[in-house]
PDB file of N, CA and C in Angstrom:
ATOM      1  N   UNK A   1       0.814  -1.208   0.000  1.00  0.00           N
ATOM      2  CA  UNK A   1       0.000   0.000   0.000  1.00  0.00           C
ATOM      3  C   UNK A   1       0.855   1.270   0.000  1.00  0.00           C
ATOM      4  N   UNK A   2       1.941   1.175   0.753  1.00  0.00           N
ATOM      5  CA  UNK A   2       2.670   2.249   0.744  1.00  0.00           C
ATOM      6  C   UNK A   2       3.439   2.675  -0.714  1.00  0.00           C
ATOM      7  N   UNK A   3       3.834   1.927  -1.514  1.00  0.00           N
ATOM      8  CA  UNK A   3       4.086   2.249  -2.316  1.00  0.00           C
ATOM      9  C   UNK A   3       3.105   3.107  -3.738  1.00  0.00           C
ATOM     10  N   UNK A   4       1.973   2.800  -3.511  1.00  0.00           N
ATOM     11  CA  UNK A   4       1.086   3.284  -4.534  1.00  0.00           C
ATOM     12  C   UNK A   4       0.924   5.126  -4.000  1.00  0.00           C
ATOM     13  N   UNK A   5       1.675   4.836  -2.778  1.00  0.00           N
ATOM     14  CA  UNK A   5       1.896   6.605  -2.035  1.00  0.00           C
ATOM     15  C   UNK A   5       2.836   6.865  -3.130  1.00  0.00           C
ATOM     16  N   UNK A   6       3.835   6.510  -3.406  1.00  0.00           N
ATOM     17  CA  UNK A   6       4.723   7.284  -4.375  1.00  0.00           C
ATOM     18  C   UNK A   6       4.481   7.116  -5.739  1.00  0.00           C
ATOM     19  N   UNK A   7       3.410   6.293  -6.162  1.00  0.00           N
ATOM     20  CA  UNK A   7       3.107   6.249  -7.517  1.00  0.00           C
ATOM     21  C   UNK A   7       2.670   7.100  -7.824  1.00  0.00           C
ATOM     22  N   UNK A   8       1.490   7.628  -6.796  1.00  0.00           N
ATOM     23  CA  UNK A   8       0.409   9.190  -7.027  1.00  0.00           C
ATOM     24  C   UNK A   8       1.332  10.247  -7.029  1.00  0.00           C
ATOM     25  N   UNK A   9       2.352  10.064  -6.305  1.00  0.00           N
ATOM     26  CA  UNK A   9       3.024  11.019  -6.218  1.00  0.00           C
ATOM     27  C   UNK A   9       3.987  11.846  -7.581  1.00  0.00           C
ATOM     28  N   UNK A  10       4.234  10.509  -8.085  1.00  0.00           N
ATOM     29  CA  UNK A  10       4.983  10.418  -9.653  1.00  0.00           C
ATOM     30  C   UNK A  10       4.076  10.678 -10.666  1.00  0.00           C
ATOM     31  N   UNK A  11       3.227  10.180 -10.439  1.00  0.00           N
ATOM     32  CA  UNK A  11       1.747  10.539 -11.197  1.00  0.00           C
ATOM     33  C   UNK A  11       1.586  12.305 -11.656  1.00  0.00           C
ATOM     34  N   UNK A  12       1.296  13.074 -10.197  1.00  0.00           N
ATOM     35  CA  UNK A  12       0.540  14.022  -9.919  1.00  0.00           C
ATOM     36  C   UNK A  12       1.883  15.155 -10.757  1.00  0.00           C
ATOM     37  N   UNK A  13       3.469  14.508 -10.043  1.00  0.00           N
ATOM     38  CA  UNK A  13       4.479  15.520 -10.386  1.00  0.00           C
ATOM     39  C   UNK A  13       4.700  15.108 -12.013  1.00  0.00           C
ATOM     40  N   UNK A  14       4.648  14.137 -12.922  1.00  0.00           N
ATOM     41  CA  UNK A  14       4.660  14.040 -14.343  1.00  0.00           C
ATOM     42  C   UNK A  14       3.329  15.129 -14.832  1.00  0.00           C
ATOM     43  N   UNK A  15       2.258  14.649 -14.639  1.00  0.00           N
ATOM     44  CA  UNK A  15       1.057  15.541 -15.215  1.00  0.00           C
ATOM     45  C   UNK A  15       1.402  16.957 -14.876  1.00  0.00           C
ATOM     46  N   UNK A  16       1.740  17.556 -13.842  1.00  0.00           N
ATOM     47  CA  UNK A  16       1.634  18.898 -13.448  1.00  0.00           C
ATOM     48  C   UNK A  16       3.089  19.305 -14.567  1.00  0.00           C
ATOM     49  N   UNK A  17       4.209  18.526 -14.771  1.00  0.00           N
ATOM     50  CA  UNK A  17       5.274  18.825 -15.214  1.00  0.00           C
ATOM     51  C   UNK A  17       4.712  19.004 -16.527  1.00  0.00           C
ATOM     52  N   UNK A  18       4.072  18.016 -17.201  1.00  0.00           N
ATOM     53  CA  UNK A  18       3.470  18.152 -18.600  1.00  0.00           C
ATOM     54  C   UNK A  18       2.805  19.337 -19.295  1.00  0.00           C
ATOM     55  N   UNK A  19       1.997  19.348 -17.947  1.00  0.00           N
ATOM     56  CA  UNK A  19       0.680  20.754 -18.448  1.00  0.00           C
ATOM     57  C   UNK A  19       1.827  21.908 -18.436  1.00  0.00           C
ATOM     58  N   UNK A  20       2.585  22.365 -17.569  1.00  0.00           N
ATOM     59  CA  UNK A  20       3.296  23.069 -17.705  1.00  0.00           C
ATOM     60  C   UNK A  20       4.180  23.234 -18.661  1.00  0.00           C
ATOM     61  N   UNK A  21       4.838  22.291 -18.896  1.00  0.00           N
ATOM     62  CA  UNK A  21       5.681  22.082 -20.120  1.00  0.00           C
ATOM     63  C   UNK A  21       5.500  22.474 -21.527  1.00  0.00           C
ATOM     64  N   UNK A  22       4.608  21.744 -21.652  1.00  0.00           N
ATOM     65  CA  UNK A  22       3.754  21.259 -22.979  1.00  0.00           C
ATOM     66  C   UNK A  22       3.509  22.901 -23.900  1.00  0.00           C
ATOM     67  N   UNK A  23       2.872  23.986 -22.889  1.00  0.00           N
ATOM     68  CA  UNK A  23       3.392  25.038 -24.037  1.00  0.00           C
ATOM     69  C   UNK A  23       4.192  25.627 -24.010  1.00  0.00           C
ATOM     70  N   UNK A  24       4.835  25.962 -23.495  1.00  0.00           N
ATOM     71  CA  UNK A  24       6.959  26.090 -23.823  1.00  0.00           C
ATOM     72  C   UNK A  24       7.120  25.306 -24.782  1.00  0.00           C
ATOM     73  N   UNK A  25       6.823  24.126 -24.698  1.00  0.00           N
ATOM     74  CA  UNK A  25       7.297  23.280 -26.162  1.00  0.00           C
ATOM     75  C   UNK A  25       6.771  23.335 -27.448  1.00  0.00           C
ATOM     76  N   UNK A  26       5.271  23.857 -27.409  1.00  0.00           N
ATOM     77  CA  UNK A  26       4.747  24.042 -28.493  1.00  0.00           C
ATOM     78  C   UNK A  26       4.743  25.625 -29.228  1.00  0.00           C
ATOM     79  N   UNK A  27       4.799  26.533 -28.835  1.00  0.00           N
ATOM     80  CA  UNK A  27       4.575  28.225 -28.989  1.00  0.00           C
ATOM     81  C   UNK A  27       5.822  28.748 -28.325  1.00  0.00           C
ATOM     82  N   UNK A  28       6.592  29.458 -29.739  1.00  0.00           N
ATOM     83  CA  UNK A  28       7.757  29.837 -29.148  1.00  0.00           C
ATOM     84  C   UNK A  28       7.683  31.097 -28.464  1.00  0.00           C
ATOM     85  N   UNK A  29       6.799  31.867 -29.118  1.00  0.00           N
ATOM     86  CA  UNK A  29       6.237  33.341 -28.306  1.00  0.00           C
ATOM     87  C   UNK A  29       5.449  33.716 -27.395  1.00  0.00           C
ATOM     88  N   UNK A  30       6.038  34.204 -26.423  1.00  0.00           N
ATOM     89  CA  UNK A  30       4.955  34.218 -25.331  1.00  0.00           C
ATOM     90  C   UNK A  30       3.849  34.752 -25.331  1.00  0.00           C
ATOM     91  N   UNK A  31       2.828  33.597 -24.644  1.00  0.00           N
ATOM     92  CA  UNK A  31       1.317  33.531 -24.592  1.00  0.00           C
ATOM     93  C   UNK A  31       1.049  34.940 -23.545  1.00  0.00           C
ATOM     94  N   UNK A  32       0.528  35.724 -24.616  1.00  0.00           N
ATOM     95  CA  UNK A  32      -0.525  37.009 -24.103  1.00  0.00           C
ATOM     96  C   UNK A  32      -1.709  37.185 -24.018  1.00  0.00           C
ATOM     97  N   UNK A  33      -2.439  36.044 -24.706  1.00  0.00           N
ATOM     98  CA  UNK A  33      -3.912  35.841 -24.353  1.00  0.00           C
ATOM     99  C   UNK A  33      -3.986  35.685 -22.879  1.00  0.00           C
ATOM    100  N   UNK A  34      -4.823  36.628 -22.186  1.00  0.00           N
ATOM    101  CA  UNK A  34      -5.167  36.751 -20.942  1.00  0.00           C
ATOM    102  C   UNK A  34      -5.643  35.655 -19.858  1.00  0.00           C
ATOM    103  N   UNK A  35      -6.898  34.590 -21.058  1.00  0.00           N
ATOM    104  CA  UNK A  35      -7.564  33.489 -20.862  1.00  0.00           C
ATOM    105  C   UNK A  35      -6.911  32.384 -20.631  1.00  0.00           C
ATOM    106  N   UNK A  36      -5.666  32.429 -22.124  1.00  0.00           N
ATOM    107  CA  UNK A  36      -4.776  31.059 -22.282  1.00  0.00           C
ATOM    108  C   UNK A  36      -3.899  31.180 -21.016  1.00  0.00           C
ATOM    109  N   UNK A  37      -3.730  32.566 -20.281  1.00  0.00           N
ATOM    110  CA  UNK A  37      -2.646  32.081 -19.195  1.00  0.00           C
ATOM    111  C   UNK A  37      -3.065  32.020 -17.871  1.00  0.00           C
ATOM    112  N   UNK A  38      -4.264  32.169 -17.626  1.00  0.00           N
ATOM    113  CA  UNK A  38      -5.109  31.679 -16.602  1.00  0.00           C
ATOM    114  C   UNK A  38      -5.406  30.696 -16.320  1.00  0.00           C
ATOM    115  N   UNK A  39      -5.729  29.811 -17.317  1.00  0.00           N
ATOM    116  CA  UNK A  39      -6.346  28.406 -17.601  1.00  0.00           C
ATOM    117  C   UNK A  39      -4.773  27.919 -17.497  1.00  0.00           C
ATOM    118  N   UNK A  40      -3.873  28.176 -18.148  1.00  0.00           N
ATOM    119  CA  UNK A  40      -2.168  27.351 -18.096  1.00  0.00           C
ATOM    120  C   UNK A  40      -1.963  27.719 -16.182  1.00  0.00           C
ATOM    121  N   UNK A  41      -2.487  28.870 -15.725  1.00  0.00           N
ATOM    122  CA  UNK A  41      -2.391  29.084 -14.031  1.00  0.00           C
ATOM    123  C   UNK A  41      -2.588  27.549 -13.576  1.00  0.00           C
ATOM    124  N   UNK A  42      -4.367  27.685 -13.798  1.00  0.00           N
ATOM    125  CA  UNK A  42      -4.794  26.990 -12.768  1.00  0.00           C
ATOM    126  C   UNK A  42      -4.925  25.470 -13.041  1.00  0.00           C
ATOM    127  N   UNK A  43      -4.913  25.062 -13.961  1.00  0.00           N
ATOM    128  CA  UNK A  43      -4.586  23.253 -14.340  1.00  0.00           C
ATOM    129  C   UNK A  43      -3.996  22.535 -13.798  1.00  0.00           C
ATOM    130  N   UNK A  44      -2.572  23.335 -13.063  1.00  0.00           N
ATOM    131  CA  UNK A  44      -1.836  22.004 -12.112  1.00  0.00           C
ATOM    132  C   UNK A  44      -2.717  22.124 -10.658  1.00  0.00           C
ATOM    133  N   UNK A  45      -3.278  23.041 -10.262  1.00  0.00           N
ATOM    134  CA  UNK A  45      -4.049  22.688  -8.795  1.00  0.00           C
ATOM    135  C   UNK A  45      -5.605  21.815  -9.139  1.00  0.00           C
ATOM    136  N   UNK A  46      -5.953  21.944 -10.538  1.00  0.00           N
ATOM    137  CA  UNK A  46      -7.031  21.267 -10.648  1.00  0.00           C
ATOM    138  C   UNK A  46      -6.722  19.857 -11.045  1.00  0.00           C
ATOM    139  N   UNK A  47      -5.723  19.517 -11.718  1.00  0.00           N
ATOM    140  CA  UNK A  47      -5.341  18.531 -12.130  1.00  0.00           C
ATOM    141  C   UNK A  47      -4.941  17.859  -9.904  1.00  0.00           C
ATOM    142  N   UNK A  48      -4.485  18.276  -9.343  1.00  0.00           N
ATOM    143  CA  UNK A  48      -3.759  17.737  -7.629  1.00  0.00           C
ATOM    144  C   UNK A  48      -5.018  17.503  -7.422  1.00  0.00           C
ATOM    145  N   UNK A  49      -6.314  18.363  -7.672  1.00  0.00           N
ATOM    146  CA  UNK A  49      -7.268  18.345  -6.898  1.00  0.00           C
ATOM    147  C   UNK A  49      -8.369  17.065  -7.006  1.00  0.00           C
ATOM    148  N   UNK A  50      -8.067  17.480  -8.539  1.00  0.00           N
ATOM    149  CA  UNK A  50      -9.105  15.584  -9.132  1.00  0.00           C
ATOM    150  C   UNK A  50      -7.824  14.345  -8.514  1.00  0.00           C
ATOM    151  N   UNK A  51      -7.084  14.217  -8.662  1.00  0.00           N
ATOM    152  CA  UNK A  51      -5.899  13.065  -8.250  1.00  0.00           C
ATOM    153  C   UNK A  51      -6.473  12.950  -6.867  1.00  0.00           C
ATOM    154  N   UNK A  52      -6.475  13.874  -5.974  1.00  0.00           N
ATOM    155  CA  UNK A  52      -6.592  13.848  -3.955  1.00  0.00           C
ATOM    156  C   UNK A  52      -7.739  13.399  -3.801  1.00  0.00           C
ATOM    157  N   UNK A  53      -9.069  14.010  -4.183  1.00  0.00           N
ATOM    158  CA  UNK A  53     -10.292  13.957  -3.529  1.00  0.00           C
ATOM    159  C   UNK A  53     -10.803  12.729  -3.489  1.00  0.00           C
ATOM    160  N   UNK A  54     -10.460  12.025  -4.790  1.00  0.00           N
ATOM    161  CA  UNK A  54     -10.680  10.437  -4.798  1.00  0.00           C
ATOM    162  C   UNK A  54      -9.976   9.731  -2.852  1.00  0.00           C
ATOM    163  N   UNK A  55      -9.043   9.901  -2.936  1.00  0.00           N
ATOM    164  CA  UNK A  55      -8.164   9.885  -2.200  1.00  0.00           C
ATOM    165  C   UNK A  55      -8.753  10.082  -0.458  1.00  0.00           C
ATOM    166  N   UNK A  56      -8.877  11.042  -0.616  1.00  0.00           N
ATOM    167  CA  UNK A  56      -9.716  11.589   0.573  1.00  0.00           C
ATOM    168  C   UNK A  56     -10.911  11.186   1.286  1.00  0.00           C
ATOM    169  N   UNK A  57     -11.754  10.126  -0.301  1.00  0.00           N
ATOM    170  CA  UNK A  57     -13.270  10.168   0.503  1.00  0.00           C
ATOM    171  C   UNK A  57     -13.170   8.324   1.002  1.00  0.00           C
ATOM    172  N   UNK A  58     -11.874   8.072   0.106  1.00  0.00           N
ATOM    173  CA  UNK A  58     -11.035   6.160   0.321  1.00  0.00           C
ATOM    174  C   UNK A  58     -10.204   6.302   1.431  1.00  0.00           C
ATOM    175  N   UNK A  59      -9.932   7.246   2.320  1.00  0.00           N
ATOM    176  CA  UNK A  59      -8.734   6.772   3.294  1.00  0.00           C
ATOM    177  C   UNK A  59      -9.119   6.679   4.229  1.00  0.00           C
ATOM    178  N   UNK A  60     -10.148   6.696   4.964  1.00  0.00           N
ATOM    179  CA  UNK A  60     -10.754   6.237   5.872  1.00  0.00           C
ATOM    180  C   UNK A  60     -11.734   5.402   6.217  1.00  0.00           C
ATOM    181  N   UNK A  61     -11.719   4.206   7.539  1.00  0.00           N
ATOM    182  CA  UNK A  61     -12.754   3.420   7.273  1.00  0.00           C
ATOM    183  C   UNK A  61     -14.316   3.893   6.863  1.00  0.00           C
ATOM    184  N   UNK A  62     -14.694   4.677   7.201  1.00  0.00           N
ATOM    185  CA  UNK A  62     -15.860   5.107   6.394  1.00  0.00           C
ATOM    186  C   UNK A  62     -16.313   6.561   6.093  1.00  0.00           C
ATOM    187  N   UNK A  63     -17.076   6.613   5.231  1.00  0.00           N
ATOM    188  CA  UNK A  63     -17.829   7.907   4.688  1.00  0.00           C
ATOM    189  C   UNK A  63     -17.762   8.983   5.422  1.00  0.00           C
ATOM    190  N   UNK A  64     -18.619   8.460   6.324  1.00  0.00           N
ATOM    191  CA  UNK A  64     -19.078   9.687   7.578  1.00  0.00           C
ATOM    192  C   UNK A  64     -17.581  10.306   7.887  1.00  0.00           C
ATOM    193  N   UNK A  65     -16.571   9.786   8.186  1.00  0.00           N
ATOM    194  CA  UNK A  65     -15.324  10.421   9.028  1.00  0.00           C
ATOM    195  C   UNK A  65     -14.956  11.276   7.758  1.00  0.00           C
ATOM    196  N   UNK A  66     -14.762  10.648   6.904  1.00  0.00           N
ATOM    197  CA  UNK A  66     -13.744  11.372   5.308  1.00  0.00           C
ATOM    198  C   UNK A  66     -14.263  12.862   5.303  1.00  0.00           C
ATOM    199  N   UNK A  67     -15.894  12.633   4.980  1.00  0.00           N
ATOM    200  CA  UNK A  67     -16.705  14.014   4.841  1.00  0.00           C
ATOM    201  C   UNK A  67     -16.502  15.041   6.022  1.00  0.00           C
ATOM    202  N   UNK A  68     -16.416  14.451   6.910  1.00  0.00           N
ATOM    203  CA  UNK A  68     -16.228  15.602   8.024  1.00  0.00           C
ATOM    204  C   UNK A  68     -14.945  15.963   7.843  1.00  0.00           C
ATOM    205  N   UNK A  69     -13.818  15.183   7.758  1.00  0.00           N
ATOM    206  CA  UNK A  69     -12.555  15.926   7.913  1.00  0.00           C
ATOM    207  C   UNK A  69     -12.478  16.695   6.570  1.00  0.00           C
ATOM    208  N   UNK A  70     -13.148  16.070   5.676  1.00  0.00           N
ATOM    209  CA  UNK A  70     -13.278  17.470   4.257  1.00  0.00           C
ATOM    210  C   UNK A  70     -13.746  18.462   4.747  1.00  0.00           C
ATOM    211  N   UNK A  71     -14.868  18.088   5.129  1.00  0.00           N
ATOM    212  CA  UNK A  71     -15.938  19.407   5.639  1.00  0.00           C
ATOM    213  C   UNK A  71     -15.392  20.658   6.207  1.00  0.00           C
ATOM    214  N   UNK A  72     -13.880  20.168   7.404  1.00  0.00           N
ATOM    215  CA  UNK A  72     -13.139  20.988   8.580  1.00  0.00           C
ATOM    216  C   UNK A  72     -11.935  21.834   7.758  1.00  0.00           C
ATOM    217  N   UNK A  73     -11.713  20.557   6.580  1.00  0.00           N
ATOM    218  CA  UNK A  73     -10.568  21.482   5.985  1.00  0.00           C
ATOM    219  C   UNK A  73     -10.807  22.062   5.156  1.00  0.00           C
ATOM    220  N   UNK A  74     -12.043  22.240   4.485  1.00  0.00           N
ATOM    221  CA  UNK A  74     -12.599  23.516   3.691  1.00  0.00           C
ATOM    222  C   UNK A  74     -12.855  24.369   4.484  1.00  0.00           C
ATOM    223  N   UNK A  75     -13.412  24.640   5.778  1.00  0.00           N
ATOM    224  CA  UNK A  75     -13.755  25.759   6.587  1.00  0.00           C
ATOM    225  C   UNK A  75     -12.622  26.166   6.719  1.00  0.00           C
ATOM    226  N   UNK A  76     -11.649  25.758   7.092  1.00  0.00           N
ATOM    227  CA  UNK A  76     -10.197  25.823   7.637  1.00  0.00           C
ATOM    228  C   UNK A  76      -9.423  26.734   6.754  1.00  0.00           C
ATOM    229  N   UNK A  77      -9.322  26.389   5.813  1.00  0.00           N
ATOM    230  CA  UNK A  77      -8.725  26.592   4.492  1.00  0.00           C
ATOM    231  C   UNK A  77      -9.587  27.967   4.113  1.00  0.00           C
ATOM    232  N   UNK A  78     -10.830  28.008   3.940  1.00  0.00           N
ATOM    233  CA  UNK A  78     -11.164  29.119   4.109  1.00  0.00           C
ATOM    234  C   UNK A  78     -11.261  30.466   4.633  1.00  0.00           C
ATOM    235  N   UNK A  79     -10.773  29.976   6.049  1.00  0.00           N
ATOM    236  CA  UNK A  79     -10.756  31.436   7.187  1.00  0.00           C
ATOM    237  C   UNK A  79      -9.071  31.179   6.827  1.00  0.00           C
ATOM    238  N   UNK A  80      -8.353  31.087   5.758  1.00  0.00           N
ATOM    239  CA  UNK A  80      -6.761  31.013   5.166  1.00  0.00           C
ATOM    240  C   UNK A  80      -5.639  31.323   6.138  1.00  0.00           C
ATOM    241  N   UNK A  81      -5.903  29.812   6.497  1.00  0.00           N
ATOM    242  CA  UNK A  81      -4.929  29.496   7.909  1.00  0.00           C
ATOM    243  C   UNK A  81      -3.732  28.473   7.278  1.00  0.00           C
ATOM    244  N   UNK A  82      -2.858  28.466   7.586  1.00  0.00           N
ATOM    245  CA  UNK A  82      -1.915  27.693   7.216  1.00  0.00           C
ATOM    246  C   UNK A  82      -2.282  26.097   6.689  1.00  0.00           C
ATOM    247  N   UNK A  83      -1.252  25.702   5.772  1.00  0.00           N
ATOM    248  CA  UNK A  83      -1.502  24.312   5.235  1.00  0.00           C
ATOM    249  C   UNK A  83      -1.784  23.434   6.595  1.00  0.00           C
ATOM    250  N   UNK A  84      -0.600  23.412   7.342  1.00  0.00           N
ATOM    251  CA  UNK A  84      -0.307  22.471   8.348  1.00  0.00           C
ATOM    252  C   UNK A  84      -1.654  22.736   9.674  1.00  0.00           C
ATOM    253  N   UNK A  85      -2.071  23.849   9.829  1.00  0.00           N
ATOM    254  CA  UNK A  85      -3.562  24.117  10.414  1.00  0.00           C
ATOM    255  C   UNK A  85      -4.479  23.109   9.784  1.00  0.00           C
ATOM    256  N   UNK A  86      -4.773  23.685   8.379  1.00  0.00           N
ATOM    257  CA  UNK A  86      -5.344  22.547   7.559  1.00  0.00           C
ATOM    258  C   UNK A  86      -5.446  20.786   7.887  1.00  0.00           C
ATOM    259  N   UNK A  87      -4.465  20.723   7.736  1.00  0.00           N
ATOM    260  CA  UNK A  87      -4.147  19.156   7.927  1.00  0.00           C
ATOM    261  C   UNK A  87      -3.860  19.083   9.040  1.00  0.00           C
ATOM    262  N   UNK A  88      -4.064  19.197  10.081  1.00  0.00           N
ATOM    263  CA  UNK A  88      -3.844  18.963  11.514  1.00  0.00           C
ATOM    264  C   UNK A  88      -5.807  19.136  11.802  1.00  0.00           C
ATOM    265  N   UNK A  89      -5.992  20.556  11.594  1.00  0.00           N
ATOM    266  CA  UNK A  89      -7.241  20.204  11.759  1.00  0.00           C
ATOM    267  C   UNK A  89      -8.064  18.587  11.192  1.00  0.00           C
ATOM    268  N   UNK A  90      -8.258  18.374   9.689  1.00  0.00           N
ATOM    269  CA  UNK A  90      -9.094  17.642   9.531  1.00  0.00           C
ATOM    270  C   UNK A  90      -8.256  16.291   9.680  1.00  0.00           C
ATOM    271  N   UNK A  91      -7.241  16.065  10.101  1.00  0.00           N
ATOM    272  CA  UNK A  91      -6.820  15.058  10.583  1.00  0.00           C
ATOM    273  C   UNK A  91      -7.202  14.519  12.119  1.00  0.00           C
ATOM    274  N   UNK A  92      -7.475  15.547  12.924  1.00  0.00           N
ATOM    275  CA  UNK A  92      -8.340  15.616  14.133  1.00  0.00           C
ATOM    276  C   UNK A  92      -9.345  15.266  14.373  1.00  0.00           C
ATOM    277  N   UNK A  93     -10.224  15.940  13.469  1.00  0.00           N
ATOM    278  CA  UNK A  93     -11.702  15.608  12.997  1.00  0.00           C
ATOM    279  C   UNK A  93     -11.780  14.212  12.443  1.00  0.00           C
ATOM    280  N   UNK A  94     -10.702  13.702  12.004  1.00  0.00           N
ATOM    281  CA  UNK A  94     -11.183  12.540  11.152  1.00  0.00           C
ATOM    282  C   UNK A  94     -11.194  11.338  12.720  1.00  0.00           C
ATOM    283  N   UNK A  95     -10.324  11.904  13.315  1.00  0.00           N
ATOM    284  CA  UNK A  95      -9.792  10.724  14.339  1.00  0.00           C
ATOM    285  C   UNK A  95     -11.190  10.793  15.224  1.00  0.00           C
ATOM    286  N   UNK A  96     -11.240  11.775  15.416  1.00  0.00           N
ATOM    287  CA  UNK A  96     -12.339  11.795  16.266  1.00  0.00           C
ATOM    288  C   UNK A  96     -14.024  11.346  15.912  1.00  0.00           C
ATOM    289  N   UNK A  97     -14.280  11.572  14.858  1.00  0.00           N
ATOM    290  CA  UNK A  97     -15.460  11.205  14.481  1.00  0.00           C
ATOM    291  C   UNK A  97     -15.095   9.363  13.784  1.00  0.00           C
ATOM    292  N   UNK A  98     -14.024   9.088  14.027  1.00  0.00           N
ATOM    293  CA  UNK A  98     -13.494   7.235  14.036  1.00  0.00           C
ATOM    294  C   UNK A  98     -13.736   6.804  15.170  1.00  0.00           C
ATOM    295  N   UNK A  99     -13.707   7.719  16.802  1.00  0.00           N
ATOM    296  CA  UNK A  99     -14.060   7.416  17.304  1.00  0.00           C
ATOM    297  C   UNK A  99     -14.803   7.435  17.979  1.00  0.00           C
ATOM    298  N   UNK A 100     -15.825   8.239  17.561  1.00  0.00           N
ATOM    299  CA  UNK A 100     -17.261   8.454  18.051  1.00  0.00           C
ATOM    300  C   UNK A 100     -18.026   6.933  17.306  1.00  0.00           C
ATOM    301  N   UNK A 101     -17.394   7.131  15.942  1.00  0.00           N
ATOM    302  CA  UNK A 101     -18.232   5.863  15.678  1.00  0.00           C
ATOM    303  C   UNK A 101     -18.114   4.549  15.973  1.00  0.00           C
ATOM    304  N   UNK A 102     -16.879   4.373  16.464  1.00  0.00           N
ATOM    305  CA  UNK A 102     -16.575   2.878  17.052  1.00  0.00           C
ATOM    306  C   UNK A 102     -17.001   2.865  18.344  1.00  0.00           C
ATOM    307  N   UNK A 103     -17.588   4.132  19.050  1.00  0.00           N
ATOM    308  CA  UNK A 103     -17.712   3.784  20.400  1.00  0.00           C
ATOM    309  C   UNK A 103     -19.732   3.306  20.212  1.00  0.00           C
ATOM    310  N   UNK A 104     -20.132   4.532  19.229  1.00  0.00           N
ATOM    311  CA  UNK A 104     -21.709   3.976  18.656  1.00  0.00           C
ATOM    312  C   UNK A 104     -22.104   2.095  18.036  1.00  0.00           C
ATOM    313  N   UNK A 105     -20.871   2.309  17.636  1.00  0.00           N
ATOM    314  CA  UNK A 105     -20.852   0.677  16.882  1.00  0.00           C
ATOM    315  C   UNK A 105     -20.946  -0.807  17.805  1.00  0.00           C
TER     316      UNK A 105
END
């Protein structure tokens, strides 16, 4: 299991390297369309973002915990508190609502 950690990982850093790449390699003059360099912006966080979320709602024994610790690190992330806030928070949340439910179970 641990290893498919560094596959995503090789995964996520080839694709993001690509999208980036890919027009440097194709257009020798730099892109001044306003649109084309917005969309070249934001592709590598959307591209991390489809790769993770899968990720996110599978790493825990069930549903209920995943969604909440999403739930904490979108609020989190929102009032734009540090990464490691982030992930400390809904890593908290996740533990805890694992064990609310094993104690219900």
């Amino acid at each position: 299991m641990p290893s498919n950690i560094w596959l995503y990982v090789l995964v996520m850093a080839g694709v993001t390297y690509l999208i980036r790449m890919l027009p440097l390699a194709l257009w020798k003059k730099e892109i001044k369309n306003v649109y084309v360099r917005s969309f070249l912006h934001y592709v590598p966080f959307a591209c991390l973002a489809a790769m993770t979320f899968p990720a996110i709602l599978t790493s825990t024994s069930s549903m209920i915990s995943a969604l909440c610790g999403f739930a904490v690190a979108l609020f989190v992330a929102y009032r734009e508190k540090s990464l490691l806030t982030v992930a400390l928070s809904a890593c908290g949340t996740v533990f805890l609502v694992e064990q609310i439910l094993a104690y219900l179970a």
